[in-house]
Protein backbone atom coordinates (compact mmCIF):
# COMPACT_ATOMS: atom_id res chain seq x y z
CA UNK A 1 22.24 58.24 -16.88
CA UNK A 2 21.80 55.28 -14.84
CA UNK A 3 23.15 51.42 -15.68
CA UNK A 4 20.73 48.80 -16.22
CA UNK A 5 22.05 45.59 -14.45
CA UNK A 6 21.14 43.54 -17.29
CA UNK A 7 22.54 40.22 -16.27
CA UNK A 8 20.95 37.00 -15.90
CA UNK A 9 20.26 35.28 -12.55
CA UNK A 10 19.47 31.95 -12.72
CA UNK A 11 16.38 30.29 -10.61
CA UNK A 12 17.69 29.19 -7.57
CA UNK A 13 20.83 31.05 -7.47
CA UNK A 14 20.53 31.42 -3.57
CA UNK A 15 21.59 27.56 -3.21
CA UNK A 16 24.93 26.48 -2.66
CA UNK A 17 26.82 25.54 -6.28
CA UNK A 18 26.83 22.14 -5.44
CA UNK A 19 22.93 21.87 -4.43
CA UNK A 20 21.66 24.07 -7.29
CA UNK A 21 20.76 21.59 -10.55
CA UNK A 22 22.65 22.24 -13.55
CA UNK A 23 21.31 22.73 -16.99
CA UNK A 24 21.83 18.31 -17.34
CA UNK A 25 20.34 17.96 -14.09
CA UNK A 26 16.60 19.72 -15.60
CA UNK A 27 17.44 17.92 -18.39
CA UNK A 28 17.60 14.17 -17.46
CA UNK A 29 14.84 15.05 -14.34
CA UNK A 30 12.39 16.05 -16.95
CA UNK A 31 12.95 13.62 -19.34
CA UNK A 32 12.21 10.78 -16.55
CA UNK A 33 9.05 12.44 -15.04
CA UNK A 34 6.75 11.20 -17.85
CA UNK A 35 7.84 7.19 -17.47
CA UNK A 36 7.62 7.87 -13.76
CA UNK A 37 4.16 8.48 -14.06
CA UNK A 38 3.10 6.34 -16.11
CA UNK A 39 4.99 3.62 -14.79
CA UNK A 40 3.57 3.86 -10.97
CA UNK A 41 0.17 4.47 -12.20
CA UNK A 42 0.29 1.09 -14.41
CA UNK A 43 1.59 -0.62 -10.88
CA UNK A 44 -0.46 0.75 -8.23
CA UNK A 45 -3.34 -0.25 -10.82
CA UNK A 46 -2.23 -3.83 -11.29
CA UNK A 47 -1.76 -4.16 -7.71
CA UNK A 48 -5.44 -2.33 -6.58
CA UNK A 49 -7.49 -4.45 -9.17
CA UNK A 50 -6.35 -8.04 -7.55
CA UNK A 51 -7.43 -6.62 -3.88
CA UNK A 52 -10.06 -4.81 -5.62
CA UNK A 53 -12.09 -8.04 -7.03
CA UNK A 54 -11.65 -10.10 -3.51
CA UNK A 55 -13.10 -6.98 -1.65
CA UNK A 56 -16.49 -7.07 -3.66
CA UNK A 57 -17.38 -10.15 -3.53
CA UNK A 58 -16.58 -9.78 0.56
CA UNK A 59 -18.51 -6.36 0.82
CA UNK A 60 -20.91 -7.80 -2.10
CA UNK A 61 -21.98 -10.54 0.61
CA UNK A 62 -22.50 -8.04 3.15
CA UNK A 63 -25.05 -5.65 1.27
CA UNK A 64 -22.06 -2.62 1.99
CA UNK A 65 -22.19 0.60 0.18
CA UNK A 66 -20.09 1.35 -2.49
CA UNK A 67 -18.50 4.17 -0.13
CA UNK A 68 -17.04 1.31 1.79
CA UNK A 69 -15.29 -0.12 -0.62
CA UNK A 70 -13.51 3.13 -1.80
CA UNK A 71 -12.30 4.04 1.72
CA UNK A 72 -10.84 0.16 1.84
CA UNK A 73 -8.95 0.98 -1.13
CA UNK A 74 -7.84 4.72 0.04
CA UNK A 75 -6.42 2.66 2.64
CA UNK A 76 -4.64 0.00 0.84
CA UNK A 77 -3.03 2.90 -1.51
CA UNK A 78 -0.40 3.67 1.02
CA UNK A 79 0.42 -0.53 1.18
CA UNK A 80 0.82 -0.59 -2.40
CA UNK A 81 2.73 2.76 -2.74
CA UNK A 82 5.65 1.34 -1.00
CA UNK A 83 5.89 -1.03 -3.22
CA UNK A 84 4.96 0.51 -6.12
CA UNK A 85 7.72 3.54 -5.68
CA UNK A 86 10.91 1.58 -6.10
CA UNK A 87 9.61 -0.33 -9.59
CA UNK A 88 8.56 2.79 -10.83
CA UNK A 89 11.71 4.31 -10.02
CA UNK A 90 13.59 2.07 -11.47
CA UNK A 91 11.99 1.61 -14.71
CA UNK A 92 11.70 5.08 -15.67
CA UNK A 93 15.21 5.58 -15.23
CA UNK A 94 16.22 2.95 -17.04
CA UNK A 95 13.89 4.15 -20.08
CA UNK A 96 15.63 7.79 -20.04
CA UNK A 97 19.35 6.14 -19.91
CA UNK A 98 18.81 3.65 -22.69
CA UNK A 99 17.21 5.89 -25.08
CA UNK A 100 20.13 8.35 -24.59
CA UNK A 101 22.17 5.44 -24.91
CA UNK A 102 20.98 4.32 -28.00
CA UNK A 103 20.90 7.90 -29.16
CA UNK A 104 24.38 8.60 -28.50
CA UNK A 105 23.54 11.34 -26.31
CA UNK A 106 25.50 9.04 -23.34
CA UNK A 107 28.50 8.88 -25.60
CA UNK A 108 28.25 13.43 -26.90
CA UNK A 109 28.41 13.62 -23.04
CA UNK A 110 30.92 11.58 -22.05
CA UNK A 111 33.37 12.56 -24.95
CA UNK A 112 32.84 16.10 -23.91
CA UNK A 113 34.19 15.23 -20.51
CA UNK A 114 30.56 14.62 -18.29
CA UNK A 115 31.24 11.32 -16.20
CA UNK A 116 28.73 8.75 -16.07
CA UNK A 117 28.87 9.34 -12.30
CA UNK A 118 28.02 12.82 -12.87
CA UNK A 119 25.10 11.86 -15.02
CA UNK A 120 23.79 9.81 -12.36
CA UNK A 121 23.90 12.17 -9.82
CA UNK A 122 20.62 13.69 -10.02
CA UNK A 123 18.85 10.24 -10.11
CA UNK A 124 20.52 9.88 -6.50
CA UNK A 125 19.52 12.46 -4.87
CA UNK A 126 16.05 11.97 -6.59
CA UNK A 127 16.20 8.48 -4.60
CA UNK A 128 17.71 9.83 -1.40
CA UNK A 129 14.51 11.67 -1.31
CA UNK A 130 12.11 8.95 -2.22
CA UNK A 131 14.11 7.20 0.41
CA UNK A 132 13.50 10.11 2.86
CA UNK A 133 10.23 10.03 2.13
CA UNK A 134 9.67 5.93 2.36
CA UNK A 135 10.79 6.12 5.92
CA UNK A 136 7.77 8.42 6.51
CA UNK A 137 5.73 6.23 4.32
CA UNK A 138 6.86 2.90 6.01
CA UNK A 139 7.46 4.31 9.61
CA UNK A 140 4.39 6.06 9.83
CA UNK A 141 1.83 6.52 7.27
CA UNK A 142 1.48 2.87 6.17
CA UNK A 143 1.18 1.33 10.55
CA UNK A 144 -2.03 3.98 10.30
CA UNK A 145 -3.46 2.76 7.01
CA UNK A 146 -3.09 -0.56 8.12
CA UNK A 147 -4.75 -0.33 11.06
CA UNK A 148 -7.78 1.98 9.24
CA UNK A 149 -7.82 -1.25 6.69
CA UNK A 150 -8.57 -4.07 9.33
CA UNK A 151 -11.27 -1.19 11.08
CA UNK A 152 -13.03 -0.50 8.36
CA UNK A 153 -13.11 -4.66 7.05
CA UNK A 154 -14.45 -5.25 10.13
CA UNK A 155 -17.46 -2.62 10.77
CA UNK A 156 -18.20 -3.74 6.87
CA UNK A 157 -18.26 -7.53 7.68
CA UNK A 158 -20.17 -7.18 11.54
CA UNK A 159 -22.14 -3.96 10.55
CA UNK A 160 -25.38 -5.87 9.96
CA UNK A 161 -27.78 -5.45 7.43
CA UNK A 162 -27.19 -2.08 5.60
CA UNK A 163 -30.55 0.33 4.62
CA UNK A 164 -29.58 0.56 0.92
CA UNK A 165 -32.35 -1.35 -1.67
CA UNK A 166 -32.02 -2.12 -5.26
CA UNK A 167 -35.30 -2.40 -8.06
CA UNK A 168 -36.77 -5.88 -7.61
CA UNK A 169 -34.04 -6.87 -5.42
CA UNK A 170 -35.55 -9.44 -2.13
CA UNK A 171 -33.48 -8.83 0.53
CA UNK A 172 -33.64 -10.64 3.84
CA UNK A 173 -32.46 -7.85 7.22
CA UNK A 174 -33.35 -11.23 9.44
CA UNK A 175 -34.46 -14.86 9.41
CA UNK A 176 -38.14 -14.39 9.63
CA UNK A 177 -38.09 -10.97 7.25
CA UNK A 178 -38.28 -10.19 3.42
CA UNK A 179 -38.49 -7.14 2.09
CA UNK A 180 -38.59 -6.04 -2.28
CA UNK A 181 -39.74 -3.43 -3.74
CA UNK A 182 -40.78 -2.16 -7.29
CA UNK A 183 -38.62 0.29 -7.62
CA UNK A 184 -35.44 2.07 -5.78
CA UNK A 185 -34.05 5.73 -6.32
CA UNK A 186 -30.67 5.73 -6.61
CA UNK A 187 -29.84 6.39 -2.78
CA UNK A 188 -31.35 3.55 -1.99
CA UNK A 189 -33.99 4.81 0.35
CA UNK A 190 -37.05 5.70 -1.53
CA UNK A 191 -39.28 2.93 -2.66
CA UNK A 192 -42.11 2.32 -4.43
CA UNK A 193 -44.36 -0.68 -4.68
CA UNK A 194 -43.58 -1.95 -1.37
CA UNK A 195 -44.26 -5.56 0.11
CA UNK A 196 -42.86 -7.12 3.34
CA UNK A 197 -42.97 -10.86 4.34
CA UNK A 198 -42.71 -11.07 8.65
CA UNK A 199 -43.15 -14.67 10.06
CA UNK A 200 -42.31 -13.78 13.20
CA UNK A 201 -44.21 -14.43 16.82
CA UNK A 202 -45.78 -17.13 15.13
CA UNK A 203 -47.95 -15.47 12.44
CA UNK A 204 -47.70 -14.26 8.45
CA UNK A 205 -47.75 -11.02 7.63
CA UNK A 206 -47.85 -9.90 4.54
CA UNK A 207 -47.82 -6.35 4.11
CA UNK A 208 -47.80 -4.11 1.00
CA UNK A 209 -47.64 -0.37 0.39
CA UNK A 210 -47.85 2.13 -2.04
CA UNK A 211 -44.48 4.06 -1.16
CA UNK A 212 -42.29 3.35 1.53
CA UNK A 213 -38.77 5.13 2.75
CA UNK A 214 -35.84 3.33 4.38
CA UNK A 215 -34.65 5.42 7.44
CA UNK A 216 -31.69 4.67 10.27
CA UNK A 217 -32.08 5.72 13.71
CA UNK A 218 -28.99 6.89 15.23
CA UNK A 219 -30.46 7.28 18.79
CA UNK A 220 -32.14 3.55 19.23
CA UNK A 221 -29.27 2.04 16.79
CA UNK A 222 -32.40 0.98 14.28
CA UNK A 223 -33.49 0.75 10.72
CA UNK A 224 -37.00 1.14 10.27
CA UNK A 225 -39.26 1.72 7.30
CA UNK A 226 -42.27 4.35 6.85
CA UNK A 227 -44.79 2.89 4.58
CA UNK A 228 -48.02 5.07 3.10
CA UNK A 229 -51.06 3.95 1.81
CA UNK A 230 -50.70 0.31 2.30
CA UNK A 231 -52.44 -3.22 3.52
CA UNK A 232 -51.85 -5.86 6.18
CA UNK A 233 -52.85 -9.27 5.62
CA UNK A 234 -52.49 -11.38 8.37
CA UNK A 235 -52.82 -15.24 9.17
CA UNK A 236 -52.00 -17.79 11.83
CA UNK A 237 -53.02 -21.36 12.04
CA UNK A 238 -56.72 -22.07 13.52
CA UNK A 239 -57.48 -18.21 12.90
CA UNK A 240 -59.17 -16.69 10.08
CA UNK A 241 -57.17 -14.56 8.35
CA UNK A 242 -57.75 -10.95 8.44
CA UNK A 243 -56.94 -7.54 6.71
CA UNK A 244 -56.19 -4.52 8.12
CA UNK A 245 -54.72 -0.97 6.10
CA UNK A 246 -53.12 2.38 6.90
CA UNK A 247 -52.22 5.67 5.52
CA UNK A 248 -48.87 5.92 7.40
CA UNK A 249 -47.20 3.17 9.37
CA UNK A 250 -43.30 2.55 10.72
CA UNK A 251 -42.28 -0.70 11.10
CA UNK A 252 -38.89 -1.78 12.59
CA UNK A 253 -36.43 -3.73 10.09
CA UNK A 254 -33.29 -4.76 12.23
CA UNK A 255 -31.55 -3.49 14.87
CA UNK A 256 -28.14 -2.46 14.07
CA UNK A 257 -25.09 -3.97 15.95
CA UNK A 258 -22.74 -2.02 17.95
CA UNK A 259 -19.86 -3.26 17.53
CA UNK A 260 -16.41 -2.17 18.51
CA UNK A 261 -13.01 -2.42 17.06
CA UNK A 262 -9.83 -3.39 19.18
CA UNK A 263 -6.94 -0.45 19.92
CA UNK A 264 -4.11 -0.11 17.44
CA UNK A 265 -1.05 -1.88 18.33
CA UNK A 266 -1.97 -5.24 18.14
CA UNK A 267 0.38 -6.20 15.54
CA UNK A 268 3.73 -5.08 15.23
CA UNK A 269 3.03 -3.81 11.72
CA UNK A 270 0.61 -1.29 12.94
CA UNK A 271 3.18 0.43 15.31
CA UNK A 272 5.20 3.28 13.81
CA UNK A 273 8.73 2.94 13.86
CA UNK A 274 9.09 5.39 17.31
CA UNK A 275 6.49 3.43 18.58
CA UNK A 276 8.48 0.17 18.02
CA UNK A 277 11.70 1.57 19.67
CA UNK A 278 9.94 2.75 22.49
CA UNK A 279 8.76 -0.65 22.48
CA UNK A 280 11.51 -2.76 22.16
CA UNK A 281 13.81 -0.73 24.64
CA UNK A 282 10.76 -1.18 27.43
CA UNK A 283 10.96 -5.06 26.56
CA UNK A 284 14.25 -5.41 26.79
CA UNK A 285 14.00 -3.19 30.38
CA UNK A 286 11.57 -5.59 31.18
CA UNK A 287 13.44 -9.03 30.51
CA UNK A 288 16.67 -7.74 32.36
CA UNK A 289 14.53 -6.91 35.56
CA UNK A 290 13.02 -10.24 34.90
CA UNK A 291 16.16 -11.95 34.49
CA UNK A 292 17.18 -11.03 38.13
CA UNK A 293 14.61 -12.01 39.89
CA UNK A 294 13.08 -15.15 37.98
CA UNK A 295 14.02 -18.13 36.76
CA UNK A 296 15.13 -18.10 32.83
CA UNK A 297 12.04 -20.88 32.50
CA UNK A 298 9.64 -17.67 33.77
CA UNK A 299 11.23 -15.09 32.13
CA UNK A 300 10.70 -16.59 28.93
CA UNK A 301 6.92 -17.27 29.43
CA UNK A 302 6.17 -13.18 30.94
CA UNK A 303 7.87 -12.27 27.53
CA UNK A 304 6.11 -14.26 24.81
CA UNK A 305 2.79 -13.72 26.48
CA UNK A 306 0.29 -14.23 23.80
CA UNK A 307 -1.22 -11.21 24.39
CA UNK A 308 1.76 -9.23 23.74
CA UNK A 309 4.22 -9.03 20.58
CA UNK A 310 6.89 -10.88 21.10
CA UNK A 311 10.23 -8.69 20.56
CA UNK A 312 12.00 -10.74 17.91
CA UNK A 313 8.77 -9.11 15.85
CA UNK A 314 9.34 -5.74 16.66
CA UNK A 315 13.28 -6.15 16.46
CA UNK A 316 12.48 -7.43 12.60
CA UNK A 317 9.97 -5.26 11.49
CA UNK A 318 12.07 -2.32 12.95
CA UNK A 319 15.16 -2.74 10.49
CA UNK A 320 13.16 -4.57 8.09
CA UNK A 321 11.17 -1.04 7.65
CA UNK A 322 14.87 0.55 7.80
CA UNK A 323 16.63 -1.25 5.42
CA UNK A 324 14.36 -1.18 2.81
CA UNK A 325 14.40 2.52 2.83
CA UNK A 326 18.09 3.33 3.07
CA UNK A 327 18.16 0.70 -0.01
CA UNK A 328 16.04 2.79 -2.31
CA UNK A 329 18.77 5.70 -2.83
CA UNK A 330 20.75 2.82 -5.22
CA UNK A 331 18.17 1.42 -7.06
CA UNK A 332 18.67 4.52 -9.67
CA UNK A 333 22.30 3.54 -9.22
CA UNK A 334 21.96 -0.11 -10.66
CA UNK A 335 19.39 0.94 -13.23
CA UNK A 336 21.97 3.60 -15.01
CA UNK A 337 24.51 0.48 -14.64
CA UNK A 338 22.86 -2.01 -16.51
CA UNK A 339 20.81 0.49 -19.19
CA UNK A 340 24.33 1.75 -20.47
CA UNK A 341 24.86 -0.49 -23.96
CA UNK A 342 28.28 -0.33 -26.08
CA UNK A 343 28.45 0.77 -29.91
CA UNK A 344 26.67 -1.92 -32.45
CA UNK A 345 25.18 -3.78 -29.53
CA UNK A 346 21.43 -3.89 -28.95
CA UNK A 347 21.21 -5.25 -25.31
CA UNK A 348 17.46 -6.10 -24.09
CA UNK A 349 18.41 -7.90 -21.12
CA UNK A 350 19.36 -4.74 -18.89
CA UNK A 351 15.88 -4.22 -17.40
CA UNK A 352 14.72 -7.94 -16.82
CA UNK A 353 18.59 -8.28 -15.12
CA UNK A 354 17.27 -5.03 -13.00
CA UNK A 355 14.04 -6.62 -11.97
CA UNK A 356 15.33 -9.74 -11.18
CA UNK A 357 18.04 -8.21 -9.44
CA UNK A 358 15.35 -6.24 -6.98
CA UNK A 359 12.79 -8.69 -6.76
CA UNK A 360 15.47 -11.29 -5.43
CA UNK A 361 16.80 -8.75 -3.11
CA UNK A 362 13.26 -7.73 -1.62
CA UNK A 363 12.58 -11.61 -1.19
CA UNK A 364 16.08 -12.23 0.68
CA UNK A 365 14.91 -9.14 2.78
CA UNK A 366 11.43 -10.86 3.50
CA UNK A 367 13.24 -13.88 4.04
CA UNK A 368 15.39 -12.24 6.80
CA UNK A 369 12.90 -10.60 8.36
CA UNK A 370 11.09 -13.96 9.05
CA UNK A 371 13.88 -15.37 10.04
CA UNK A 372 14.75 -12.38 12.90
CA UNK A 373 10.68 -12.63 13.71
CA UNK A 374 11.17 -16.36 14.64
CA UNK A 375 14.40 -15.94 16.54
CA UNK A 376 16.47 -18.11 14.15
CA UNK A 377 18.86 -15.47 13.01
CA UNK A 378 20.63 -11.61 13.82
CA UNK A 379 19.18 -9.09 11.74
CA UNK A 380 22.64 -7.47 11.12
CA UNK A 381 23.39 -11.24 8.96
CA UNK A 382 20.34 -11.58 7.20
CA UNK A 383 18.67 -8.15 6.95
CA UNK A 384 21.76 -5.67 6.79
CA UNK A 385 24.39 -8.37 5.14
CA UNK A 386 22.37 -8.61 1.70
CA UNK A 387 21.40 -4.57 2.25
CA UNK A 388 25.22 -3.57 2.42
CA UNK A 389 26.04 -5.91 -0.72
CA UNK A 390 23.01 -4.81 -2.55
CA UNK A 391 24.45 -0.93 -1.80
CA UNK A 392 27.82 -2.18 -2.50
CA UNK A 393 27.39 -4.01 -5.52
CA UNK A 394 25.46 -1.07 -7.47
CA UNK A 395 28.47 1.46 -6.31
CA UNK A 396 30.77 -1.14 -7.87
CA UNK A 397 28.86 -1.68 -11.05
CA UNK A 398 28.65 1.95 -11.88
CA UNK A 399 32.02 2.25 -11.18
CA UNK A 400 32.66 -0.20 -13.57
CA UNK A 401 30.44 1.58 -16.44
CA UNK A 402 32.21 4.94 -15.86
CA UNK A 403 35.60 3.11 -15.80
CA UNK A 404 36.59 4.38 -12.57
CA UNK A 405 37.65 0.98 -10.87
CA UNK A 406 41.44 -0.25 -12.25
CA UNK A 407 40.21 -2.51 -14.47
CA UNK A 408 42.14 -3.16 -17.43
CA UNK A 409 40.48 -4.83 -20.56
CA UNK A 410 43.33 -6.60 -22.35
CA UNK A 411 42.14 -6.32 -26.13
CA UNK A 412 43.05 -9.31 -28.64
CA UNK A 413 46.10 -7.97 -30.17
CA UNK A 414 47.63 -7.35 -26.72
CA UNK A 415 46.85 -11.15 -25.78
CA UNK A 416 50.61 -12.58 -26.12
CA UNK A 417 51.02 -15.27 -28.70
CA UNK A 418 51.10 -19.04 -27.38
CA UNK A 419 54.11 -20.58 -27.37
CA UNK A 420 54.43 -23.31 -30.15
């Protein structure tokens, strides 16, 4: 008789011990997915719906499909997701940790010997990988999106007159052209009860038809229109007016405008972070072959050319991009900090201490990276001085919480008497 090897293995069991998540770890990761969710959904939202209104009435004005204006907010998602990631982050786990606070759940675990530390480790690594994946979102995805933003703006605001029609609607493809029909399908190409106004070359004609169909030309770059079973009325100063009608008849609309969009690279915000090192070690190559054999009056003028970006940009935009990420890894740090509340104490000012801690911190980081782009300042003062305190300063808090740093609260009854 064989032995049945009836013992559990746990999922993940090939990982080291100190990579594979505990019981606690499912635990608190769970519990903060929810909030998470919702809480980056209710940002990226907030922050779509502001673009969102100033891009219709720009594509409104324009006559652009409704395709175009989804694609400009596909690309405006990665934007929005940088930002919307460390809020999100934050706030959920500040939600989880103050309802277990106020739960005593904080307190069951701590008594039975669980460190706050501990308890805060899985939020870390959850934000080491957000911050992994924010150098990939900041270094790469978002210069792309950028770029595919300004692109697709552009071909929406110079395309020309688009072939799309609505009921009743009297559109205008050129100065001397009107065009309305009865009624549109809902492609937009299909009409019925057709009339055109052309005052071109010096005449009127007004022409109506029965059923008409908006077409584009991709070979002669042109919109045209068939019409069926329509009339021409025509009339011109000094000439009597006359009438002439068709079966079938195509009439050019507009011509559409090739236009053409400039490279990527033009801003330092559309390079990718490889890109702007390449880029920054070539200028500076540059300026010291420069330096030998111009004058420092030259030098300076070959390496702010307008047409090129100027490497105090780069050089800000470069650790601005890095900083921000390796910052994201502590924001989970300082939200377990400040949502930890003490017996018979209802605290509400942990989260709007949070957010006013981050938001300050993101606008001294915006600050510094201005002041690096102009050439007023070192980034490693005023881009990487208020990173390493930010980093430091939510190490030290939680410290503090978990009662780690020798800090000695001197109760009441220790104080010593005054002396009469």
């Amino acid at each position: 008789m064989t032995e049945r090897n009836d013992h559990y293995t746990p999922p993940m069991a090939w990982l080291p011990a100190w990579l594979r998540p505990s019981t606690l770890d499912v635990y608190l990761l769970t519990q903060t997915v929810p909030p998470f969710l919702i809480a980056i959904s209710v940002v990226l939202l907030a922050l779509l719906l502001e673009r969102l209104l100033v891009l219709l009435n720009i594509l409104a004005s324009e006559a652009s499909p409704v395709g175009t204006l989804l694609s400009l907010l596909a690309d405006l998602l990665p934007h929005y997701l940088g930002l919307a990631l460390p809020a999100a982050l934050c706030v959920s786990v500040f939600t989880v940790i103050r309802r277990m606070s106020e739960g005593d759940e904080i307190d069951a675990l701590m008594s039975s010997g669980v460190a706050l530390v501990r308890i805060c480790r899985p939020f870390a690594v959850v934000g080491a990988f957000i911050g992994i994946m924010s150098i990939l979102l900041y270094g790469f995805i978002q210069p792309h999106a950028r770029y595919q933003f300004r692109e697709g703006l552009y071909f929406a605001s110079h395309a020309g007159w688009a072939p799309v029609l609505q009921s009743g609607m009297f559109a205008t493809p050129s100065q001397n052209l009107m065009l309305t029909a009865r009624h549109v399908d809902q492609d937009g190409s299909r009409l019925t009860g057709v009339f055109i106004r052309d005052l071109s070359e010096g005449k009127e004609r007004d022409i109506t038809a029965r059923n008409g169909r908006l077409r584009t030309d991709p070979v002669h770059a042109e919109v045209q229109i068939e019409l069926f079973n329509g009339s021409i009325l025509t009339t011109q100063p000094g000439v009597q007016p006359t009438v002439t009608t068709f079966d079938h008849a195509t009439r050019l609309i507009t011509k559409t405008r090739k236009t053409t969009f400039r490279d990527r690279g033009n801003d330092e915000r559309e390079l990718t972070s490889p890109e702007l090192a390449r880029k920054i070690r070539a200028v500076r190559k540059q300026s010291a072959q420069d330096a030998a054999e111009e004058t420092l009056e030259q030098m300076d003028a070959s390496v702010s050319s307008p047409a090129d970006i100027s490497l105090p940009s780069m050089r800000a935009e470069f650790h601005f991009r890095l900083a921000r990420s390796l910052s994201i890894p502590f924001i989970p740090v300082l939200a377990v900090s400040l949502a930890i509340i003490g017996k018979r104490k209802r605290g509400v000012a942990g989260l709007a201490v949070a957010v006013l801690v981050l938001v300050t911190y993101d606008h001294l980081l915006q600050l510094g990276e201005s002041l690096v782009a102009n050439g007023k300042a070192s980034p490693f003062l005023v881009v990487w001085l208020p990173t390493i305190v930010f980093c430091g300063g939510c190490t030290i808090l939680l410290m503090f919480r978990s009662q780690i740093l020798p800090i000695r609260r001197v109760s009441r009854r220790e104080r010593p008497e005054a002396v009469a």
